[in-house]
PDB file of N, CA and C in Angstrom:
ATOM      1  N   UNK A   1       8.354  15.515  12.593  1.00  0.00           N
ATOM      2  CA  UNK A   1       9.404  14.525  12.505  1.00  0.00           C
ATOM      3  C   UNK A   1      10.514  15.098  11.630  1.00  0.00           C
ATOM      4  N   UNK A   2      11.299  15.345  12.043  1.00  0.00           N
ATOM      5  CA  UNK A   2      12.744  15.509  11.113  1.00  0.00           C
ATOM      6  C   UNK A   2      12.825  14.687  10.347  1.00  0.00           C
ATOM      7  N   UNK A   3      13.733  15.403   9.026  1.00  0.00           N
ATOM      8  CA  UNK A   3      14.074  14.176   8.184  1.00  0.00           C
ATOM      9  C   UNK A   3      15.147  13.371   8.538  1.00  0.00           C
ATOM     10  N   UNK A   4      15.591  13.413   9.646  1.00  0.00           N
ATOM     11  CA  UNK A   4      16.401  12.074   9.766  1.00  0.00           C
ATOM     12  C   UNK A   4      15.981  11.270  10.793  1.00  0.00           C
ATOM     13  N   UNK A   5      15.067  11.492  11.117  1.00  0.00           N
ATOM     14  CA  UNK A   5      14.020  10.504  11.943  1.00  0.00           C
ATOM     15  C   UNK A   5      12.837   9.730  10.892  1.00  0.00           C
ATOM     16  N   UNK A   6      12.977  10.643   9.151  1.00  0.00           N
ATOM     17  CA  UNK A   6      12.048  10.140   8.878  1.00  0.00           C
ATOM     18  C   UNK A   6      12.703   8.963   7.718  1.00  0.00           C
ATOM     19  N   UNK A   7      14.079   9.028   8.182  1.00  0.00           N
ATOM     20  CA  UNK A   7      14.948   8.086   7.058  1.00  0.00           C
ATOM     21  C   UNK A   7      14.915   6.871   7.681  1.00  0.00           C
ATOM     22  N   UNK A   8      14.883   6.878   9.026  1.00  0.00           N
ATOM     23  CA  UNK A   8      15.221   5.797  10.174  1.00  0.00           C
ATOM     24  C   UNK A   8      14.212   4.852  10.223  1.00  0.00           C
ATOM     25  N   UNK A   9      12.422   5.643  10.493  1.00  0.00           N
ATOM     26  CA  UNK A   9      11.872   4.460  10.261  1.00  0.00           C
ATOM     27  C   UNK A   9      10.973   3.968   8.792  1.00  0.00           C
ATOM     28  N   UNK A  10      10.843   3.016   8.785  1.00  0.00           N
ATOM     29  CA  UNK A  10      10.454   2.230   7.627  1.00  0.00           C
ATOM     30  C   UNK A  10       8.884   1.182   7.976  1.00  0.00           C
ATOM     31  N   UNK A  11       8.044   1.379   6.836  1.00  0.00           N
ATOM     32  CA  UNK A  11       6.780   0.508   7.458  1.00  0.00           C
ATOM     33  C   UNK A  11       6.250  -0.187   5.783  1.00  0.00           C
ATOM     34  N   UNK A  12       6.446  -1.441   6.700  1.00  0.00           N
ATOM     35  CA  UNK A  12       5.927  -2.595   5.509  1.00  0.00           C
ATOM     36  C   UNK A  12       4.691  -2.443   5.786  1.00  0.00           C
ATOM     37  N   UNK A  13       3.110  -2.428   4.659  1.00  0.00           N
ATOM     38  CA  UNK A  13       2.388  -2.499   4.895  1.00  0.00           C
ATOM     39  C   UNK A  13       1.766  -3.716   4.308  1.00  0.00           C
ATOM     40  N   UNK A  14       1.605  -4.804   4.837  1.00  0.00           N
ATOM     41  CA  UNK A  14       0.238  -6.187   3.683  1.00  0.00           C
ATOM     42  C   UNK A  14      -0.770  -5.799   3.789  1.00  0.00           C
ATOM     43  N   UNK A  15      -1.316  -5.990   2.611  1.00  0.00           N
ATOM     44  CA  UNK A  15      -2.767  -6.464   2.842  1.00  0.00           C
ATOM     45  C   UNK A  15      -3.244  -7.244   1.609  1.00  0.00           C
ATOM     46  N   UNK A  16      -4.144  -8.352   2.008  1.00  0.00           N
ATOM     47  CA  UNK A  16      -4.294  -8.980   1.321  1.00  0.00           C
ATOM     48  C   UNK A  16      -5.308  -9.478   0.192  1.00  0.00           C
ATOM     49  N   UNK A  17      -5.676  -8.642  -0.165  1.00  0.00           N
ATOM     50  CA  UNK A  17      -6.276  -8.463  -1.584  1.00  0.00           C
ATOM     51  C   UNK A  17      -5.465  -8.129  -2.467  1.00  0.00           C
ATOM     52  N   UNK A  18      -5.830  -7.965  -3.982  1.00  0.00           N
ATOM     53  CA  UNK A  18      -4.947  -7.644  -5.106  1.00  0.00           C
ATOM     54  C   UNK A  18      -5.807  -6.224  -5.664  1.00  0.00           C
ATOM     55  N   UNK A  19      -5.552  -5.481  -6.308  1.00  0.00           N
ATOM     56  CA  UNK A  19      -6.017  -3.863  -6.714  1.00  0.00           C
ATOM     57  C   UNK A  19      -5.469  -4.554  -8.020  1.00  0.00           C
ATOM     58  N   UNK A  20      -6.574  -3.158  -8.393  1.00  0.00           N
ATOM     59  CA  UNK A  20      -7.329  -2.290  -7.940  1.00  0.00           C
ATOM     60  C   UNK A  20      -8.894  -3.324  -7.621  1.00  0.00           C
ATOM     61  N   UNK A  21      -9.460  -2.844  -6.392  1.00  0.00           N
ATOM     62  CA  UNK A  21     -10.333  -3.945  -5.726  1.00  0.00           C
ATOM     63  C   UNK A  21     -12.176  -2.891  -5.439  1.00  0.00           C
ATOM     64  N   UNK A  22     -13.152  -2.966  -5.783  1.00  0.00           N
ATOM     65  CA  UNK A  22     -14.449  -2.788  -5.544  1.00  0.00           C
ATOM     66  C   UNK A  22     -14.138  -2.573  -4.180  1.00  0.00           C
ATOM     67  N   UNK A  23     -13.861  -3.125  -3.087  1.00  0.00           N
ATOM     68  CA  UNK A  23     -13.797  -3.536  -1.636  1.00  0.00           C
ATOM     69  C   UNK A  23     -13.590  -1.704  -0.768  1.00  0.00           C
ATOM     70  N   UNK A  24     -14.176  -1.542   0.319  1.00  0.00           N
ATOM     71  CA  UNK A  24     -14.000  -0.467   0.802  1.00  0.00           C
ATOM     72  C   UNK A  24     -13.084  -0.856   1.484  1.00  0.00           C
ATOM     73  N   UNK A  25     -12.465  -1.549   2.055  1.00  0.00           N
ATOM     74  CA  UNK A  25     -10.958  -1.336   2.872  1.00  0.00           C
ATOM     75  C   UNK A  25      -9.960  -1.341   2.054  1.00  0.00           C
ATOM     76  N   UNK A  26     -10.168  -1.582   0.494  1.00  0.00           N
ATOM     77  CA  UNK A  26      -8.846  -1.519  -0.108  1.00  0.00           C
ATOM     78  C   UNK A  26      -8.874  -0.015  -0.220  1.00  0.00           C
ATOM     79  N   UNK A  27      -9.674   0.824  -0.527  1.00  0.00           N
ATOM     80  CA  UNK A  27      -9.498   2.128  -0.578  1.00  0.00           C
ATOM     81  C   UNK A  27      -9.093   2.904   0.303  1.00  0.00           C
ATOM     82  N   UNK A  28      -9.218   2.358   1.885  1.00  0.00           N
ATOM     83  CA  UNK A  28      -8.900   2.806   3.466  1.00  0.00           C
ATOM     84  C   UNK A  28      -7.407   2.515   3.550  1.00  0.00           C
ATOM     85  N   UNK A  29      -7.332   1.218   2.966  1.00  0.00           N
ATOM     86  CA  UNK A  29      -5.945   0.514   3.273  1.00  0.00           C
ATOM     87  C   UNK A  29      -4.990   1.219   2.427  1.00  0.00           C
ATOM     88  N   UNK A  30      -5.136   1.554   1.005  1.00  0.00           N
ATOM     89  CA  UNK A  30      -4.535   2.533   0.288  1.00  0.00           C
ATOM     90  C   UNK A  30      -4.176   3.826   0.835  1.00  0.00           C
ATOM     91  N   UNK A  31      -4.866   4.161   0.886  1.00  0.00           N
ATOM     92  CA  UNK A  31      -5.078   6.096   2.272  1.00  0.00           C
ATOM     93  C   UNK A  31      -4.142   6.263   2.957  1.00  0.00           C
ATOM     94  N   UNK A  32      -4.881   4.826   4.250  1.00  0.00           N
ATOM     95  CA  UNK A  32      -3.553   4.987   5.450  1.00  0.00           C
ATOM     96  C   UNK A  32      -2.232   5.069   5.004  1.00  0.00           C
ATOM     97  N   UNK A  33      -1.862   3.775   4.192  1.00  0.00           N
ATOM     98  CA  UNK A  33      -0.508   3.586   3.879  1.00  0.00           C
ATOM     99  C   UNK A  33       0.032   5.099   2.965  1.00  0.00           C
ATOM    100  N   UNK A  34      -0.884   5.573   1.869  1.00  0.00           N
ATOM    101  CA  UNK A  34      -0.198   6.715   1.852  1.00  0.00           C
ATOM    102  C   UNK A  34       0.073   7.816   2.825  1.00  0.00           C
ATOM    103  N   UNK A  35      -0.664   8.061   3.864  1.00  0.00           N
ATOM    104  CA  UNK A  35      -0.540   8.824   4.944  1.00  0.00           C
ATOM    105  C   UNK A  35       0.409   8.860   5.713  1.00  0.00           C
ATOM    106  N   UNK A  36       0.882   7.308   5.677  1.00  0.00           N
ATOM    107  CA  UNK A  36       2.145   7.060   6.552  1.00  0.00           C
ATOM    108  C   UNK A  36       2.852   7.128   5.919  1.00  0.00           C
ATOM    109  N   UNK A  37       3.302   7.258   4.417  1.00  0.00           N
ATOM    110  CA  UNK A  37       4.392   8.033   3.298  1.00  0.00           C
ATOM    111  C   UNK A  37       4.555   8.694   3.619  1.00  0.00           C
ATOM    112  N   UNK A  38       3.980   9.793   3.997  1.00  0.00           N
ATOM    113  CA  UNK A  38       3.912  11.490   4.454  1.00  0.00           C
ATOM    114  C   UNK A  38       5.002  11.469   5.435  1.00  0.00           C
ATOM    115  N   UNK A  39       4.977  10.684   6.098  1.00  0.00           N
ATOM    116  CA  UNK A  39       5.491  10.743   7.697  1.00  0.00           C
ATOM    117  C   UNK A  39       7.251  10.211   7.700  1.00  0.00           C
ATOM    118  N   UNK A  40       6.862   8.738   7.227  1.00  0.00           N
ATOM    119  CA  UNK A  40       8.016   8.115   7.248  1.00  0.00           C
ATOM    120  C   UNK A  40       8.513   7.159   5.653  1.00  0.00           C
ATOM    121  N   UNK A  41       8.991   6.095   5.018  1.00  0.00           N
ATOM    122  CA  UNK A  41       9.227   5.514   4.451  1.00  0.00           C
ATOM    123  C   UNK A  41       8.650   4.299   4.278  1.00  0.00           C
ATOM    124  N   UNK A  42       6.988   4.425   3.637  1.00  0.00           N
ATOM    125  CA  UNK A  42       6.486   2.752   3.514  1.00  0.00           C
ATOM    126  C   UNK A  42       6.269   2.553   2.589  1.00  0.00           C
ATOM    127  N   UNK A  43       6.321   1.119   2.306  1.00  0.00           N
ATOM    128  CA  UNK A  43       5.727   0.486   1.070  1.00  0.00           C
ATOM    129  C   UNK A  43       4.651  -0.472   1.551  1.00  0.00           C
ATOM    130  N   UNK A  44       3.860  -0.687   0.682  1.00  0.00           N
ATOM    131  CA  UNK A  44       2.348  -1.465   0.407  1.00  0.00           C
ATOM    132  C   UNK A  44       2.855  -2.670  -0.019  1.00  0.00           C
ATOM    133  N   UNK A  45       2.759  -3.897   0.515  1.00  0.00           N
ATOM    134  CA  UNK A  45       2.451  -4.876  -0.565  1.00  0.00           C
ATOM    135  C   UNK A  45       1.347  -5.707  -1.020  1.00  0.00           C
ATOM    136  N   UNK A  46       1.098  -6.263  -1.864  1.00  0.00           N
ATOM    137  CA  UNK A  46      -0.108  -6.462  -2.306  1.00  0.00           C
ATOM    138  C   UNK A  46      -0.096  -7.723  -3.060  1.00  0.00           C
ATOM    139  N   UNK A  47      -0.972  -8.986  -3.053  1.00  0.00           N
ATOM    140  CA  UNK A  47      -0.625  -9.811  -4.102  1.00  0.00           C
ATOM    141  C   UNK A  47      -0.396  -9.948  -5.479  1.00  0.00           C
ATOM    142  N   UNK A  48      -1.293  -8.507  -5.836  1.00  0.00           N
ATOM    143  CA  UNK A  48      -1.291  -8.560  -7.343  1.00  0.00           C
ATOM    144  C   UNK A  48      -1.525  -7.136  -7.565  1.00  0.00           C
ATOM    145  N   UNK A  49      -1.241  -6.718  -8.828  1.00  0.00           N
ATOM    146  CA  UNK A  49      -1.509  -5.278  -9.247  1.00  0.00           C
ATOM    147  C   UNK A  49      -2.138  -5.357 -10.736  1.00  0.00           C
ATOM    148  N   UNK A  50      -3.402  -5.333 -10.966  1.00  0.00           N
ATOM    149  CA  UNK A  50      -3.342  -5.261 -12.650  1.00  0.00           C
ATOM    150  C   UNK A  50      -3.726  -3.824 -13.120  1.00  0.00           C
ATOM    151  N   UNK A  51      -2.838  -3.594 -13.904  1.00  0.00           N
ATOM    152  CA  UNK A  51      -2.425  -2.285 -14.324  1.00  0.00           C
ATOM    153  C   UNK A  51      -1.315  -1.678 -13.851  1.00  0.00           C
ATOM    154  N   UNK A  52      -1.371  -0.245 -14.076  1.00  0.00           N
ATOM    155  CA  UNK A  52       0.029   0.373 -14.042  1.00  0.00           C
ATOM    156  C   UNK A  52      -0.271   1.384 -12.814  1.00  0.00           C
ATOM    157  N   UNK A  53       0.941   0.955 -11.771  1.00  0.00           N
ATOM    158  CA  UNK A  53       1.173   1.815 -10.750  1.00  0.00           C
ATOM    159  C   UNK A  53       0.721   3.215 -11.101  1.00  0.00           C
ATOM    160  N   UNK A  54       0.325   3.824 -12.282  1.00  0.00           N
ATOM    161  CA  UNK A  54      -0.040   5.368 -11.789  1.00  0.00           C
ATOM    162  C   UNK A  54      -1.480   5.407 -12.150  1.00  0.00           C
ATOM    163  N   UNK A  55      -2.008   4.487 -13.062  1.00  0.00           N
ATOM    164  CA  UNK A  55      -3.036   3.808 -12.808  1.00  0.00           C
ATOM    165  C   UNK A  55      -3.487   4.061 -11.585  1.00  0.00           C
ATOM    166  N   UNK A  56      -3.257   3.326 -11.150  1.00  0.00           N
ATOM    167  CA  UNK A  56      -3.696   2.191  -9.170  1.00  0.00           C
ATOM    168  C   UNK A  56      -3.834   3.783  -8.477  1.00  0.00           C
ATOM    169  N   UNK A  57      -2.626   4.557  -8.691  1.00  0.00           N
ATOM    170  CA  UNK A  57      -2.601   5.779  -7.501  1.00  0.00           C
ATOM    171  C   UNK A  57      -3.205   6.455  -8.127  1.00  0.00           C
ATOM    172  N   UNK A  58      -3.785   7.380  -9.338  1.00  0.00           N
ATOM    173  CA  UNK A  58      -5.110   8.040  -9.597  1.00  0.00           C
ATOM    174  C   UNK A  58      -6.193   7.071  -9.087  1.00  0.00           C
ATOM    175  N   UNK A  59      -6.456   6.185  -9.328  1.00  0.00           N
ATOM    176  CA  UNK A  59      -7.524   5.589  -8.819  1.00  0.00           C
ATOM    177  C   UNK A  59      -7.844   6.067  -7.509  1.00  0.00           C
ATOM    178  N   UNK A  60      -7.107   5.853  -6.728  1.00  0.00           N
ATOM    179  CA  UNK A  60      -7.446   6.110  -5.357  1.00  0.00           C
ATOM    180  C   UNK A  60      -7.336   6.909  -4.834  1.00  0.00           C
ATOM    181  N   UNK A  61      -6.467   8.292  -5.666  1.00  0.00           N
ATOM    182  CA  UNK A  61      -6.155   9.810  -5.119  1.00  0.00           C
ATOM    183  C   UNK A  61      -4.907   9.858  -4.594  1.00  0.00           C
ATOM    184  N   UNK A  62      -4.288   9.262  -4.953  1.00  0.00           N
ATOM    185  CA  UNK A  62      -3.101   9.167  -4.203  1.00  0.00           C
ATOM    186  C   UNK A  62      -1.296   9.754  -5.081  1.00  0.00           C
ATOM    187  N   UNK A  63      -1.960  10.094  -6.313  1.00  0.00           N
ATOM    188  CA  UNK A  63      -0.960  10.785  -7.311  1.00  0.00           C
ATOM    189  C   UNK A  63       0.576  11.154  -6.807  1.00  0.00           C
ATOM    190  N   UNK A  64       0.241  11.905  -5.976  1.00  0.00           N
ATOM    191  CA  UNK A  64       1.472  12.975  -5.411  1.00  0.00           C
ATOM    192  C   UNK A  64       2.197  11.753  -4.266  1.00  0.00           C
ATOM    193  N   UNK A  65       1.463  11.055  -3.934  1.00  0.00           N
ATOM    194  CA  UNK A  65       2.087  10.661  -2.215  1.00  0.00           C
ATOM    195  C   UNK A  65       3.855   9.816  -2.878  1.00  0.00           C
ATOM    196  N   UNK A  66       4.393  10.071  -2.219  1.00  0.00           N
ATOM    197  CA  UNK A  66       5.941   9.211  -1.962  1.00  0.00           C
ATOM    198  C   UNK A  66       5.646   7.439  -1.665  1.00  0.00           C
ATOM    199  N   UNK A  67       4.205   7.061  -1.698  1.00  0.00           N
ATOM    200  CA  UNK A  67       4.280   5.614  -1.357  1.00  0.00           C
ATOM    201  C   UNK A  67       4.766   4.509  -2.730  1.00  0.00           C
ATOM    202  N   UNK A  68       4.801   3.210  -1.792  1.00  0.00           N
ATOM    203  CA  UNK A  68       5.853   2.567  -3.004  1.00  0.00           C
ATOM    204  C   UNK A  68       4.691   1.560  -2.976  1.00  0.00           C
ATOM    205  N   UNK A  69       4.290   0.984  -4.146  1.00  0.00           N
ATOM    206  CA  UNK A  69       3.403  -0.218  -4.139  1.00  0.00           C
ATOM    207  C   UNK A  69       4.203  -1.237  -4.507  1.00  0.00           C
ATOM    208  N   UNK A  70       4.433  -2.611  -4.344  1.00  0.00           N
ATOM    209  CA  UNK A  70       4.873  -3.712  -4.686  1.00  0.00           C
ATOM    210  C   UNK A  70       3.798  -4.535  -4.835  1.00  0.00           C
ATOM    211  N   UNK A  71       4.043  -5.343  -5.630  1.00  0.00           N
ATOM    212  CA  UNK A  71       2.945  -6.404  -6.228  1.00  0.00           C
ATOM    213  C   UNK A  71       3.553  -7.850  -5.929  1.00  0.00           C
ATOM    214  N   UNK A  72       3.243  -8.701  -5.375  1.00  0.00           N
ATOM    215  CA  UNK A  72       4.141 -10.014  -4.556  1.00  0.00           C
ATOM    216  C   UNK A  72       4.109 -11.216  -5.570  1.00  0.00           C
ATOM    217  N   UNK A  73       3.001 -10.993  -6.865  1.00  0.00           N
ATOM    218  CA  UNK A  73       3.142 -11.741  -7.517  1.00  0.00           C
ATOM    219  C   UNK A  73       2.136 -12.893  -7.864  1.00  0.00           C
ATOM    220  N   UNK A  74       1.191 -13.117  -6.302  1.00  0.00           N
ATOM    221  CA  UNK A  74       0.718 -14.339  -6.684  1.00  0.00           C
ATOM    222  C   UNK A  74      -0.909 -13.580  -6.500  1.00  0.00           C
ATOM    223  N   UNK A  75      -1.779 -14.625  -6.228  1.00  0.00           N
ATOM    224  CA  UNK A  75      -3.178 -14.143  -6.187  1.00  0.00           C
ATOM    225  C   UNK A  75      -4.383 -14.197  -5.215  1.00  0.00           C
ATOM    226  N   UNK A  76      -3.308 -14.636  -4.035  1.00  0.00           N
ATOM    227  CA  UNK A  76      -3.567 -14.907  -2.522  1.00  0.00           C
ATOM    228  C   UNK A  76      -2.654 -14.737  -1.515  1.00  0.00           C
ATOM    229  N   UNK A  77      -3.066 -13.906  -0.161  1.00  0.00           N
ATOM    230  CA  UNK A  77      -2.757 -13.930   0.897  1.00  0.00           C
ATOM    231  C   UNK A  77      -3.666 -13.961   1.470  1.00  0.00           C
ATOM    232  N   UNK A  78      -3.680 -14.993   2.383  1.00  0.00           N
ATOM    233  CA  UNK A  78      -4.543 -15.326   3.912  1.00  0.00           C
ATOM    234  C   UNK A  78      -4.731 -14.369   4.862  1.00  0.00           C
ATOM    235  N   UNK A  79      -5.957 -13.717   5.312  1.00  0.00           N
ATOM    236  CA  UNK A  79      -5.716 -12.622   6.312  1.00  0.00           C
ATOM    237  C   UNK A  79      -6.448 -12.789   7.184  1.00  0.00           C
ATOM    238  N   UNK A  80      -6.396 -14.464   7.430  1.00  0.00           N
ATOM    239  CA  UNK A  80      -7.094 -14.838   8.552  1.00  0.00           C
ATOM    240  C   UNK A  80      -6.291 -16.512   9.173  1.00  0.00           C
ATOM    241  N   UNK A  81      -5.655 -16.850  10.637  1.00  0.00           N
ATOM    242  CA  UNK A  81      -5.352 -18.260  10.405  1.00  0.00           C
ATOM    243  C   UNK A  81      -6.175 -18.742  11.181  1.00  0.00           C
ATOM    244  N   UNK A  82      -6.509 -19.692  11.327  1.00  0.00           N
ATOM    245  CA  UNK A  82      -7.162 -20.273  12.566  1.00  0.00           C
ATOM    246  C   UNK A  82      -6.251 -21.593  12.412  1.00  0.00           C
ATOM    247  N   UNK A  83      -6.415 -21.877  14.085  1.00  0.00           N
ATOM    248  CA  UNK A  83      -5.663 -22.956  14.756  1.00  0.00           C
ATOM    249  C   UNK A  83      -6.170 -23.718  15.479  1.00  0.00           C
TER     250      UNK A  83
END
């Protein structure tokens, strides 16, 4: 991907737990989204973050990657609706 293909696209990632989390998909979900840093321009968001962003990314191996974590603030997102 060129870098001006890699300015163009952009990827929001949710998920809805708060980190740093016991949970094996938060560690998967961390990964991918840095993986797709590599590529293009994403950020993570997340409900909550306790601790410090370089914290969170040693934790998970993720030191070097270009990903952006955002923390949304509260202490729930739904990642399921039923109707």
């Amino acid at each position: 991907m060129s870098s001006k293909n890699k300015e163009e696209v952009k990827i929001a990632y949710v998920h809805p737990r708060s980190y740093p989390s016991q949970e094996v998909n938060a560690l998967q979900a961390m990964q991918m989204a840095a993986a797709f840093s590599e590529i293009c321009d994403t950020e993570i968001f997340v409900p909550r973050v306790n601790g410090s962003l370089h914290e969170l990314k040693n934790r998970y191996g993720i030191l070097e990657s270009p990903l952006k974590i955002r923390s949304m603030g509260f202490n729930y997102v739904p990642d399921r609706i039923l109707m």
